[in-house]
C-alpha atoms as a PDB file:
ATOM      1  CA  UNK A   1      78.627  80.931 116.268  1.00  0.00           C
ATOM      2  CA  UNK A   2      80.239  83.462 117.977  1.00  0.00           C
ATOM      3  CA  UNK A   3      84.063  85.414 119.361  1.00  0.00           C
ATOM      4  CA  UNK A   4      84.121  87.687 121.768  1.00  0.00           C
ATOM      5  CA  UNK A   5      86.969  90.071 122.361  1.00  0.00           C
ATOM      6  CA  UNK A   6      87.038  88.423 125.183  1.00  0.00           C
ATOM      7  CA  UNK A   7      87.761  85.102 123.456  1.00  0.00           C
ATOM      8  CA  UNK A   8      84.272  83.196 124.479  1.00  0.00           C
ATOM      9  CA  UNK A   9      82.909  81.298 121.695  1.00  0.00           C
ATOM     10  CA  UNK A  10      79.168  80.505 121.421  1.00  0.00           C
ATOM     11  CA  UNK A  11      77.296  77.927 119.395  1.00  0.00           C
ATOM     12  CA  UNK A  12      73.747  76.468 119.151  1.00  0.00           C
ATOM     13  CA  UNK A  13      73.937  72.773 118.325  1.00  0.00           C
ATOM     14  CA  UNK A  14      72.460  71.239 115.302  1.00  0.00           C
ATOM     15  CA  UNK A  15      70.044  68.725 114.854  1.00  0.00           C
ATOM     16  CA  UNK A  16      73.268  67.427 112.721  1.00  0.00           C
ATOM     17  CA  UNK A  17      75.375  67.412 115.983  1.00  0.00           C
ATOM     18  CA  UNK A  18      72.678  65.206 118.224  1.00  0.00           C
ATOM     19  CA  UNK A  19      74.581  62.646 120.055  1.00  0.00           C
ATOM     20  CA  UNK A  20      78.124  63.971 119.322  1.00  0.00           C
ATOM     21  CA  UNK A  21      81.116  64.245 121.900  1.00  0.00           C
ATOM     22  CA  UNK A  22      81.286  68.377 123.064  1.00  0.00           C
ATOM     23  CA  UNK A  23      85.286  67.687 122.947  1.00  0.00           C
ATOM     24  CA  UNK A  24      84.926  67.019 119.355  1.00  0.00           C
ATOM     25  CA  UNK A  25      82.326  68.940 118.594  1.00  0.00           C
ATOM     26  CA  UNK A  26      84.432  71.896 119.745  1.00  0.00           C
ATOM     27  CA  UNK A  27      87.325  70.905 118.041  1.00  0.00           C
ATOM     28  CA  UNK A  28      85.649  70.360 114.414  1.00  0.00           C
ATOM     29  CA  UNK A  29      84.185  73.656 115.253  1.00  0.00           C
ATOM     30  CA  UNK A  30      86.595  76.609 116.486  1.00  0.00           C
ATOM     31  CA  UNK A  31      88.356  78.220 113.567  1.00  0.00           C
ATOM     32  CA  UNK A  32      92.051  77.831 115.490  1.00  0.00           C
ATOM     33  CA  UNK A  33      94.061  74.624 115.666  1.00  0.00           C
ATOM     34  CA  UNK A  34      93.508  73.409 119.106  1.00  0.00           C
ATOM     35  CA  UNK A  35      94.005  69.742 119.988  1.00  0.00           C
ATOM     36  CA  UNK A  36      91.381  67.755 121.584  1.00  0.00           C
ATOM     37  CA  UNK A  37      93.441  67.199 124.767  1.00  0.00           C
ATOM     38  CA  UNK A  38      93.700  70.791 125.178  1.00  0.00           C
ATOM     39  CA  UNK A  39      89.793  71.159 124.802  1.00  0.00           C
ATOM     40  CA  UNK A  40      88.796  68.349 127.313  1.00  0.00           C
ATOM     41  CA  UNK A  41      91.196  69.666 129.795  1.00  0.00           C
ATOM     42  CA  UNK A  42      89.826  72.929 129.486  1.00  0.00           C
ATOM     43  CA  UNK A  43      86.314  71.244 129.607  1.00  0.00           C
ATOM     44  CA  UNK A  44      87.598  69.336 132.962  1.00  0.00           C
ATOM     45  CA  UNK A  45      88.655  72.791 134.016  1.00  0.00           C
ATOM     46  CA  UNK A  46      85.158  74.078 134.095  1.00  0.00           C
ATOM     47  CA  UNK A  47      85.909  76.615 131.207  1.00  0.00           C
ATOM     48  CA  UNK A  48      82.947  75.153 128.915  1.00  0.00           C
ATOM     49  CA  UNK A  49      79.142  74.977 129.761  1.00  0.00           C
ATOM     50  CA  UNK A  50      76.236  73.604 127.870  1.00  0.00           C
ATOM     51  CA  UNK A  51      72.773  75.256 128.921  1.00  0.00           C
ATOM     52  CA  UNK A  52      74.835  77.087 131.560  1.00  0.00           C
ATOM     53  CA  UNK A  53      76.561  74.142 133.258  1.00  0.00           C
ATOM     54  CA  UNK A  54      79.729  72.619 133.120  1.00  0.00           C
ATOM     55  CA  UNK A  55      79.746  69.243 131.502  1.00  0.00           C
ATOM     56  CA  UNK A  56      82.622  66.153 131.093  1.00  0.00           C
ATOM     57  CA  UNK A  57      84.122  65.560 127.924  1.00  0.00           C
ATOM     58  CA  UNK A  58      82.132  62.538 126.964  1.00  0.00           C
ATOM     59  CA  UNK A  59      79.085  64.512 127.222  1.00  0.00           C
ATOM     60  CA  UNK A  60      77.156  64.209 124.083  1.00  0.00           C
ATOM     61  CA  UNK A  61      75.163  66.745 122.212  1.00  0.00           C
ATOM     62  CA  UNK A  62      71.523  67.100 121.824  1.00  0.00           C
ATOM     63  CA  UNK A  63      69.628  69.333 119.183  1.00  0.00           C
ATOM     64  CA  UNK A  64      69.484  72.871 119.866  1.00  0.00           C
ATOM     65  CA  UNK A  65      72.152  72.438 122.614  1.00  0.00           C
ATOM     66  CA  UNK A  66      73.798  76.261 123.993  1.00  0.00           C
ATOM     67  CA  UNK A  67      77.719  75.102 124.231  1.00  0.00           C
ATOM     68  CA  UNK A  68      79.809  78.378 125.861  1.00  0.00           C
ATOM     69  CA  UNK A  69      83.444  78.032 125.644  1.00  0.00           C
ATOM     70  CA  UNK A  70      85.485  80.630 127.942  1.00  0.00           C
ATOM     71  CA  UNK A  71      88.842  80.125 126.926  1.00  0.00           C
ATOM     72  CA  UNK A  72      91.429  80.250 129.668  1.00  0.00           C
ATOM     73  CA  UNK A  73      94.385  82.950 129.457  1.00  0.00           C
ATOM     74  CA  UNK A  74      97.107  81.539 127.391  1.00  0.00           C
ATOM     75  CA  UNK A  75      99.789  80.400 129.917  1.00  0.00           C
ATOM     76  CA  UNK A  76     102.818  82.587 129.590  1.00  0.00           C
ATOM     77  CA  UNK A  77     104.917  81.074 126.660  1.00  0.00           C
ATOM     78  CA  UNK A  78     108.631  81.099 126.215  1.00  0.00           C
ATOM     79  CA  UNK A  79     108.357  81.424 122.642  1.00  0.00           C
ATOM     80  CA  UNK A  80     111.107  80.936 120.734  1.00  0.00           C
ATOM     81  CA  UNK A  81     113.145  83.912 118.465  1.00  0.00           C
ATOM     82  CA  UNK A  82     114.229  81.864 115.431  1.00  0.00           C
ATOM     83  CA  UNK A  83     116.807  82.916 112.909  1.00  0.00           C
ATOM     84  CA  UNK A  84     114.840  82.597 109.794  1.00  0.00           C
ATOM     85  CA  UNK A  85     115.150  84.276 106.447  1.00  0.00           C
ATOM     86  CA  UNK A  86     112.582  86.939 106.015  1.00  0.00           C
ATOM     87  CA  UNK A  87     111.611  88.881 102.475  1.00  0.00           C
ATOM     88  CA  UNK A  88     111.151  92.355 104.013  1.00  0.00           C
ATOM     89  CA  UNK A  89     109.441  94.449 101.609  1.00  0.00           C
ATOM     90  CA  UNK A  90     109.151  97.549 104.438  1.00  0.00           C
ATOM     91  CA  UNK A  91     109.944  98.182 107.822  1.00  0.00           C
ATOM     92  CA  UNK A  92     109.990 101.308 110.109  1.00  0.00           C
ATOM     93  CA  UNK A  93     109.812 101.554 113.910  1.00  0.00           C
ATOM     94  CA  UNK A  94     105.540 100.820 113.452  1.00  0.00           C
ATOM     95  CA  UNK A  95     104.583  98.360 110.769  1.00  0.00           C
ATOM     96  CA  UNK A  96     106.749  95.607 109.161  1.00  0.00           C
ATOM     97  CA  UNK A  97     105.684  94.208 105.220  1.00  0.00           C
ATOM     98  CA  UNK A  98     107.203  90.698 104.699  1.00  0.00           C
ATOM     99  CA  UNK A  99     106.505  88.691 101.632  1.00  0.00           C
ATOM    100  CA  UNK A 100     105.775  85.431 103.049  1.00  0.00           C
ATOM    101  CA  UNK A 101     106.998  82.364 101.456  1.00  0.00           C
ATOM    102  CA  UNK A 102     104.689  79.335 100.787  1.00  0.00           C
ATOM    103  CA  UNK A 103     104.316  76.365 103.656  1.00  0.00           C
ATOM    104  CA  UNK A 104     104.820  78.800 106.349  1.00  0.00           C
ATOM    105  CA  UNK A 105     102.520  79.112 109.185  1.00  0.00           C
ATOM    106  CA  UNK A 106     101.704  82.685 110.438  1.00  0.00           C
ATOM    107  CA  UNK A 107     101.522  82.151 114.192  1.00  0.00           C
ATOM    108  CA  UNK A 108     101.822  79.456 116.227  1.00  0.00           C
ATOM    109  CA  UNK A 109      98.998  77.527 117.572  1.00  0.00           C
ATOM    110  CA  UNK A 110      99.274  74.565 120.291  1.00  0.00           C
ATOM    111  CA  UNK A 111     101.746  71.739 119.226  1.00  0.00           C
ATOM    112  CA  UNK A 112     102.783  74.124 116.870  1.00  0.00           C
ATOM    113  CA  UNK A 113     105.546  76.723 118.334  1.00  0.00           C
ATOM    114  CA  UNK A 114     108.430  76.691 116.014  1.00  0.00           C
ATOM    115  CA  UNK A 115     109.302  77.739 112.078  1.00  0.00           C
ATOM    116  CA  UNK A 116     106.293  80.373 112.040  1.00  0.00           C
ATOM    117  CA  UNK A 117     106.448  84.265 111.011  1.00  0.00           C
ATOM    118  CA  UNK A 118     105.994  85.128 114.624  1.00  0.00           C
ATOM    119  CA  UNK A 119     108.822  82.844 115.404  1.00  0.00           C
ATOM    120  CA  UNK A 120     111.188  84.668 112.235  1.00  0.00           C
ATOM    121  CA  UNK A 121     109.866  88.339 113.296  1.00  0.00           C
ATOM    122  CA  UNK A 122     110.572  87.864 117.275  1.00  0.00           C
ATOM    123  CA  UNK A 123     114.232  87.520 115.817  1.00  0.00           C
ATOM    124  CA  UNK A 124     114.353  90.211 113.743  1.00  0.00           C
ATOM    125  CA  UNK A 125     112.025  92.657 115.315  1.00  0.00           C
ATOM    126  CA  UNK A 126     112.398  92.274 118.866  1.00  0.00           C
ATOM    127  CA  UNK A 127     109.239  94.834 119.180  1.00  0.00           C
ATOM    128  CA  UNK A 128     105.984  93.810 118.069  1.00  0.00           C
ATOM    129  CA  UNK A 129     102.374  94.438 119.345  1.00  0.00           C
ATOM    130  CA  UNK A 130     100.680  92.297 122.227  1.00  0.00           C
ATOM    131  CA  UNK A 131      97.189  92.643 121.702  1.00  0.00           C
ATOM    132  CA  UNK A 132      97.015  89.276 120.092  1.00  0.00           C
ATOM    133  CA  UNK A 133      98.465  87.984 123.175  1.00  0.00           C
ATOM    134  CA  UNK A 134     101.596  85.596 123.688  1.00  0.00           C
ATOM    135  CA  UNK A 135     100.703  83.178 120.425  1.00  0.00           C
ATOM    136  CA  UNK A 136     100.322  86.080 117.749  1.00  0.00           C
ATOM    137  CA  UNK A 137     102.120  89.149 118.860  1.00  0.00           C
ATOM    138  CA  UNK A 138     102.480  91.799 115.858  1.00  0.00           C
ATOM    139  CA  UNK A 139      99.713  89.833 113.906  1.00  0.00           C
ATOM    140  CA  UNK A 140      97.012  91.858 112.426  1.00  0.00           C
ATOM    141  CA  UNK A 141      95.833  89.644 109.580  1.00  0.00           C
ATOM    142  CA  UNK A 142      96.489  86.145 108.126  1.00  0.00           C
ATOM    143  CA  UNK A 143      97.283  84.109 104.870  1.00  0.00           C
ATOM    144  CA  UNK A 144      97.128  80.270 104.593  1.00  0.00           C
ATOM    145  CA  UNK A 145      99.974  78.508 105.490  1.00  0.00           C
ATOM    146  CA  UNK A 146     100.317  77.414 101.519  1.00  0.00           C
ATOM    147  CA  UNK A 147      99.481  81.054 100.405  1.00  0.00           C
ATOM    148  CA  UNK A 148     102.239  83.133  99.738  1.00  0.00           C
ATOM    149  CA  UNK A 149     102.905  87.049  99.721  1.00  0.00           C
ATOM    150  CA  UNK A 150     102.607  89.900 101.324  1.00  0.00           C
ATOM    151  CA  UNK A 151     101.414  90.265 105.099  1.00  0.00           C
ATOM    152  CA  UNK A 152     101.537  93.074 107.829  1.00  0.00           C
ATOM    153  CA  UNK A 153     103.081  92.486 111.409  1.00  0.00           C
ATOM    154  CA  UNK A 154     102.554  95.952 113.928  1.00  0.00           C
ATOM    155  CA  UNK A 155     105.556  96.791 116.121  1.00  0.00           C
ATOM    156  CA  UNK A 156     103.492  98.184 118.580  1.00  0.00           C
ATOM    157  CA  UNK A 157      99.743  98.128 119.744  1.00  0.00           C
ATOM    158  CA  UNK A 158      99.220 101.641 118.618  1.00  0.00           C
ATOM    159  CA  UNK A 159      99.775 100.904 115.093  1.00  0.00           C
ATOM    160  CA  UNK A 160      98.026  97.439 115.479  1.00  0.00           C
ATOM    161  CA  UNK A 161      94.705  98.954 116.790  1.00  0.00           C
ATOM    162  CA  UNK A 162      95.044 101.571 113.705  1.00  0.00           C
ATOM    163  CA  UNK A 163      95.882  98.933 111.131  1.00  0.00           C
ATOM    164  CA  UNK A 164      93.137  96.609 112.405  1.00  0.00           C
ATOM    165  CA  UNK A 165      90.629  99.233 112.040  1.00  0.00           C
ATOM    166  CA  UNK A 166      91.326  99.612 108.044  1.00  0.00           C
ATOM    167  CA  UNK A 167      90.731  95.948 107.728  1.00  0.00           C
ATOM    168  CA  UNK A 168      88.041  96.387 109.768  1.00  0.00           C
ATOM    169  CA  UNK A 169      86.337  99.637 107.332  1.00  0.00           C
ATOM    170  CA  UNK A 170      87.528  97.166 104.323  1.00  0.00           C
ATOM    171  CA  UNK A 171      90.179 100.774 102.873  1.00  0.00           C
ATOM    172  CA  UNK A 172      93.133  97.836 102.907  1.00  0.00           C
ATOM    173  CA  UNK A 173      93.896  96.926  99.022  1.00  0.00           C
ATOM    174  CA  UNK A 174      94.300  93.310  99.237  1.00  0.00           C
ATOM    175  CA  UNK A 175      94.723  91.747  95.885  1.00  0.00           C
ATOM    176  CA  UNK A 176      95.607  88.076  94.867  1.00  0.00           C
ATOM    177  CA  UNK A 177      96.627  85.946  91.958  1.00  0.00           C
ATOM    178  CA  UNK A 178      95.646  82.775  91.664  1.00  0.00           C
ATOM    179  CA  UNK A 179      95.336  79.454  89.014  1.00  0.00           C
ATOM    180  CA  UNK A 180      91.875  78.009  88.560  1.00  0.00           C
ATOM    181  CA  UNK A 181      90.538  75.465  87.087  1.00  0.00           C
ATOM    182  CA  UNK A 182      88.939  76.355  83.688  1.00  0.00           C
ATOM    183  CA  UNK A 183      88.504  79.304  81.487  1.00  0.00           C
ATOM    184  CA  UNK A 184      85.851  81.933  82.973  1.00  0.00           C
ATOM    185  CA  UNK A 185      83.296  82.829  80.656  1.00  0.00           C
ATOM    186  CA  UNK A 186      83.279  86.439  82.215  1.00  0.00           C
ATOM    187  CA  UNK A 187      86.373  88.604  81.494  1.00  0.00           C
ATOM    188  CA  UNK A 188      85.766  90.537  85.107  1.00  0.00           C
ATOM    189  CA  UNK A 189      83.131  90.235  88.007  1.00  0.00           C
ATOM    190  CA  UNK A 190      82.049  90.461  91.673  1.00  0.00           C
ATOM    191  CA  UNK A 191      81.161  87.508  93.827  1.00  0.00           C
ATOM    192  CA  UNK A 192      78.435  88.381  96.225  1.00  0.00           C
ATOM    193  CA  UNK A 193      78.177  85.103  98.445  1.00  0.00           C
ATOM    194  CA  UNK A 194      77.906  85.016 102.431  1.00  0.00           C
ATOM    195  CA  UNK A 195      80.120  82.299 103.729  1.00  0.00           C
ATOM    196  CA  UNK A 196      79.758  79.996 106.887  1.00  0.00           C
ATOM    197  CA  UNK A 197      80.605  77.067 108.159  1.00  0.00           C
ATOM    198  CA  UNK A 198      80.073  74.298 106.047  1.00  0.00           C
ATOM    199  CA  UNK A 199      77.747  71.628 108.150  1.00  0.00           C
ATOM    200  CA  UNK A 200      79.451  68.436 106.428  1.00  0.00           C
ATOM    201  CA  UNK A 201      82.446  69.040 107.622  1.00  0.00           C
ATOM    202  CA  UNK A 202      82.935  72.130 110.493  1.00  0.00           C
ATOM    203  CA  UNK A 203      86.758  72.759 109.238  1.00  0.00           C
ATOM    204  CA  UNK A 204      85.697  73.755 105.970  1.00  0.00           C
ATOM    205  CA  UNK A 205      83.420  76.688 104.629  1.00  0.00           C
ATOM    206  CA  UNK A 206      81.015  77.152 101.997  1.00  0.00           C
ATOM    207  CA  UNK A 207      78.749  79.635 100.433  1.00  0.00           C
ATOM    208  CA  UNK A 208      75.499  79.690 102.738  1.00  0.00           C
ATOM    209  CA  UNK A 209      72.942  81.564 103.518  1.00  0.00           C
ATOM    210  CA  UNK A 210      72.685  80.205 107.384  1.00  0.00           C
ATOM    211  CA  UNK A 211      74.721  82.021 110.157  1.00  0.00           C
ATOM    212  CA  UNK A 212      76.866  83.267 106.666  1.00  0.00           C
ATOM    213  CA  UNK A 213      78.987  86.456 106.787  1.00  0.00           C
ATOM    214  CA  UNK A 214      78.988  88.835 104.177  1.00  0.00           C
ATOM    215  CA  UNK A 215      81.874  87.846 101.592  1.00  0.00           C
ATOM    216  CA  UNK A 216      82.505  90.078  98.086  1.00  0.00           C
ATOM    217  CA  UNK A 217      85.574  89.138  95.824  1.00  0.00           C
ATOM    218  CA  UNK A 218      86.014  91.173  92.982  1.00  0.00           C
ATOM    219  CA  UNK A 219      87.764  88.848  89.831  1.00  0.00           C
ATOM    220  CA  UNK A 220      89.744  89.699  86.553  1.00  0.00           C
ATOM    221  CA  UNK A 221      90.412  87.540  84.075  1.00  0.00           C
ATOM    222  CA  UNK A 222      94.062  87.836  83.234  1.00  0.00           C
ATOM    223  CA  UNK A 223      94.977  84.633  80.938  1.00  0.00           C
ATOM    224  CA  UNK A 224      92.960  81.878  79.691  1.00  0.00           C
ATOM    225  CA  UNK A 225      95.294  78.622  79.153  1.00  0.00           C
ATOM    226  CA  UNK A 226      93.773  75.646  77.507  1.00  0.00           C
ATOM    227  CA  UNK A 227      91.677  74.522  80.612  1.00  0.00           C
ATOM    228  CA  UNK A 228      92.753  77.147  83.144  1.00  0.00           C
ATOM    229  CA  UNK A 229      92.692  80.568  83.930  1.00  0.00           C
ATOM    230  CA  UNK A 230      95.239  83.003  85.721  1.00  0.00           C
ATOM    231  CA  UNK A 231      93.187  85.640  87.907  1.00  0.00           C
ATOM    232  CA  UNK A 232      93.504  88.437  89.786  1.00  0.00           C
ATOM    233  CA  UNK A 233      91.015  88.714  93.132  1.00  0.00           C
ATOM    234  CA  UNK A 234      90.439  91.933  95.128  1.00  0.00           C
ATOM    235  CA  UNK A 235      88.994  91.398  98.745  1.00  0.00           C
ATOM    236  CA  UNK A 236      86.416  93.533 100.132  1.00  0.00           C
ATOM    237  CA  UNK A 237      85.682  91.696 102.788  1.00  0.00           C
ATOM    238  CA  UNK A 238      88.184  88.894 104.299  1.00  0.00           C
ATOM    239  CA  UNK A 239      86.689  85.699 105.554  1.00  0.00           C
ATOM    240  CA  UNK A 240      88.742  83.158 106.450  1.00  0.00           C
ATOM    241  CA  UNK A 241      89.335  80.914 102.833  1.00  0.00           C
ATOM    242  CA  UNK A 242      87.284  83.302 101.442  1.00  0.00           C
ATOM    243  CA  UNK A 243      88.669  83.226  97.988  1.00  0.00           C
ATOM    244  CA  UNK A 244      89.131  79.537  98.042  1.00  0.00           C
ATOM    245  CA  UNK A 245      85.771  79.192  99.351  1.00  0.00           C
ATOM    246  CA  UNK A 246      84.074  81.930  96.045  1.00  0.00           C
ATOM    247  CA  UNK A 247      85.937  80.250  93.255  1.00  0.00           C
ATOM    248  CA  UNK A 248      84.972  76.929  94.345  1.00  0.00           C
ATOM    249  CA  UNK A 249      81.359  78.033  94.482  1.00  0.00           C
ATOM    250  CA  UNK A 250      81.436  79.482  90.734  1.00  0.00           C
ATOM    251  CA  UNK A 251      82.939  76.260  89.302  1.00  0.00           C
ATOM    252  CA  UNK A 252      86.442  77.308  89.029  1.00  0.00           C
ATOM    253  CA  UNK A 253      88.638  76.113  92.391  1.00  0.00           C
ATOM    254  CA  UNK A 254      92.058  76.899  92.425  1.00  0.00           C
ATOM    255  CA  UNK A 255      94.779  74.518  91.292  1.00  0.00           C
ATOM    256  CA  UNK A 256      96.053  72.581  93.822  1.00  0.00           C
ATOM    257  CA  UNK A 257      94.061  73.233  96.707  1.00  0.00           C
ATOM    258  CA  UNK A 258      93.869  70.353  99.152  1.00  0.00           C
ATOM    259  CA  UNK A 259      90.511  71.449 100.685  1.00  0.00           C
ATOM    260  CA  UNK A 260      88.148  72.828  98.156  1.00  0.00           C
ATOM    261  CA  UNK A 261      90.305  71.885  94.855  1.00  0.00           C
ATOM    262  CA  UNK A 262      89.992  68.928  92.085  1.00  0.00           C
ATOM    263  CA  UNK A 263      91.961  65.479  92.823  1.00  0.00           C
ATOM    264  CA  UNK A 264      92.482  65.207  89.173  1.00  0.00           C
ATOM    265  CA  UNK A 265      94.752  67.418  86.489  1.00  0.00           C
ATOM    266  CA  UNK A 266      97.496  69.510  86.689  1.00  0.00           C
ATOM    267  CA  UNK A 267      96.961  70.229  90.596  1.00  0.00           C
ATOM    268  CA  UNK A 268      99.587  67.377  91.453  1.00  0.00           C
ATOM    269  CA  UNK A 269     102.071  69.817  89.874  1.00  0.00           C
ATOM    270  CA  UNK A 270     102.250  72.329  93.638  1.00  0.00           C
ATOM    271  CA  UNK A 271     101.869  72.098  96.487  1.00  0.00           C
ATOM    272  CA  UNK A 272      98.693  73.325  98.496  1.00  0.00           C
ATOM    273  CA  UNK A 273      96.769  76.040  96.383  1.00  0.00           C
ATOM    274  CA  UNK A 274      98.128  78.005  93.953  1.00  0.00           C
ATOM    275  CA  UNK A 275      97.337  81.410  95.414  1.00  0.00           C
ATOM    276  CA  UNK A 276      99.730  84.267  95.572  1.00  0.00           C
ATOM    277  CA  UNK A 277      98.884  87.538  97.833  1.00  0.00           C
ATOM    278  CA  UNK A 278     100.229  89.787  95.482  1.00  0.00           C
ATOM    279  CA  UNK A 279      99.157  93.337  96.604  1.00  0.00           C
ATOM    280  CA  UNK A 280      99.316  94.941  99.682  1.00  0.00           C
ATOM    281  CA  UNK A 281      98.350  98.717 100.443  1.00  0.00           C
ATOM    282  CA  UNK A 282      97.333 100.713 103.755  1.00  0.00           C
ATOM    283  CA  UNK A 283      97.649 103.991 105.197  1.00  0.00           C
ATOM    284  CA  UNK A 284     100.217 104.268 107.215  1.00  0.00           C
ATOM    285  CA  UNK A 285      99.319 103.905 111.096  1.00  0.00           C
ATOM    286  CA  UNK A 286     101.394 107.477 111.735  1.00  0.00           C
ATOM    287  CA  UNK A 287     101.929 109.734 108.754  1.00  0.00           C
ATOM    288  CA  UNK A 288      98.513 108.856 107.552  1.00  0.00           C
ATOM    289  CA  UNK A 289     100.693 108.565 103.583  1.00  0.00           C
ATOM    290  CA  UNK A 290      99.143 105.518 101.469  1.00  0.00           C
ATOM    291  CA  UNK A 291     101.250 102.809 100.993  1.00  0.00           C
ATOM    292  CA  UNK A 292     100.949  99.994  97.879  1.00  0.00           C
ATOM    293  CA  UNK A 293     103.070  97.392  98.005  1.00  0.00           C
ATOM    294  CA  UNK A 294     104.295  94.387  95.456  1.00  0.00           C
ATOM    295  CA  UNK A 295     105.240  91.087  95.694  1.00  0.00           C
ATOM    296  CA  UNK A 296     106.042  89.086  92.196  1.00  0.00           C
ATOM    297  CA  UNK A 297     104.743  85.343  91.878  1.00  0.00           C
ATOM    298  CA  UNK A 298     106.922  82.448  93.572  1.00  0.00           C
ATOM    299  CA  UNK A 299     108.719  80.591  91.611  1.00  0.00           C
ATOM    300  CA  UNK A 300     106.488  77.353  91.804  1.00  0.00           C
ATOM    301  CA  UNK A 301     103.585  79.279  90.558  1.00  0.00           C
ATOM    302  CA  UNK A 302     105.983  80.938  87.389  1.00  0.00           C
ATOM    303  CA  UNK A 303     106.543  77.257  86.946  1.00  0.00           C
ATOM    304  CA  UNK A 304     102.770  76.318  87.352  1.00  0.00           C
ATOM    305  CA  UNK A 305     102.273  78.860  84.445  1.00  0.00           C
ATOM    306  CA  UNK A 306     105.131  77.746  82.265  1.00  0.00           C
ATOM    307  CA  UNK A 307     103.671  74.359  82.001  1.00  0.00           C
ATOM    308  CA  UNK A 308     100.162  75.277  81.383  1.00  0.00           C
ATOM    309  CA  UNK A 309     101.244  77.411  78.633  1.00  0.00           C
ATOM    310  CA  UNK A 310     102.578  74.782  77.138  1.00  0.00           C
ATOM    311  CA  UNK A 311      99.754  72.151  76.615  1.00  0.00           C
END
């Protein structure tokens, strides 16, 4: 699987995926949160081809299949400014650091337009880089909807391009805390794992050596509590659920996560996964000056910890 720049995605179809629907092949498969009316209308459109021609929506897979999806130039969106609270940890006239609060979505994605960051930040900002087009302007990087913390918006494309190229070189500090299940052996270590799509189920990821990106998380233990463990995760490289994904794969998932989490225990105590972006430190687009900023745990997690202590 492939992005361009150009936003074409490119995938070679599995023997898994023989005799599947393209329109829901390609909606199990694209990393964004695209309905599957939007992806047979851009299929009617003529915007996807398998071996090089267009097909119809009920078209179904066969092994080894080439599926190209050009996606269409986002229609111009009236996107709405909305007057929500924002945490603003820094702000000058290029980058803006807002500690982002648990359950809320980063951008907005189709059928999704309102109560995101880019929805709170159009209001406050008024400025914020295009290059991301209409649907994420200012983004650089993202958390989970149900991860909380720190995250960078860029108020122009100047600083974006800049900012994007640290994440890029992997010289952002991006450190996390997070409750896991169990109490690791190990009082520090590096994870090491590529990660890919997972082929049971195309909106997850797991560790795997097929079409898997190079993924390192870097773990300290900082408090073992009867069962569970409160760590501290430095990313080298940033994959999307890439820490959910590595702690799963070492037999400790984090508390509460929906996707790659337990059923059982104490994870019926928050909501979605209990992972806090704690850390977040970059040079500054224009003076070049290193900046570290902190972000202390949310209250659910404080209250996550209380009540683990406690057992």
């Amino acid at each position: 699987m492939a992005c361009s720049e150009q936003e074409q995605w490119e995938w070679t179809a599995g023997q898994e995926d023989a005799g599947e629907r393209i329109d829901k092949f390609i909606v199990e498969t694209m990393e964004e949160d695209i309905s599957r009316t939007t992806v047979q209308q851009w299929i009617k459109d003529g915007h996807v081809f398998v071996n090089g021609k267009t097909v119809k929506p009920n078209y179904k897979l066969a092994a080894a299949d080439t599926v190209v999806l050009k996606v269409p130039e986002p229609e111009e969106l009236n996107l709405q400014p909305e007057d929500i609270p924002l945490d603003i940890v820094y702000e000058d006239s290029d980058v803006i650091v807002v500690n982002k609060p648990r359950g809320m979505v980063v951008h907005p994605a189709p059928g999704h337009y309102s109560g995101t960051l880019v929805n709170a930040l159009l209001h406050h900002c008024k400025d914020l880089s295009g290059i991301n087009g209409v649907l994420r302007p200012g983004i650089v990087h993202r958390i989970d909807k149900d991860t909380s913390g720190l995250i960078m918006a860029a108020k122009n494309d100047w600083a974006h391009q800049h900012l994007a190229g640290q994440l890029k070189d992997h010289t952002v500090n991006r450190k996390y805390i997070a409750v896991v299940h169990g109490e690791l052996v190990h009082d520090s270590g590096t994870i090491d794992a590529p990660i890919g799509r997972d082929p049971h189920d195309r909106k997850l990821y797991t560790v795997t050596e097929k079409n898997g990106k190079q993924a390192v998380t870097h773990f300290v233990v900082l408090e073992r509590m009867n069962g569970y463990s409160l760590v501290e995760l430095k990313l080298e490289t940033g994959r999307t659920h890439q820490i959910r994904v590595h702690m799963k794969f070492i037999g400790h998932p984090l508390v509460g996560d929906p996707a790659y989490g337990r059923s059982k225990g104490i994870s019926m105590e928050v909501e979605g996964q209990a992972l806090h972006a704690a850390v977040l430190g970059f040079s500054h687009p224009r003076t070049g000056k290193m900046l570290n900023f902190e972000a202390p745990l949310p209250k659910e997690m404080e209250r996550l910890l209380q009540i683990l202590r406690k057992q």
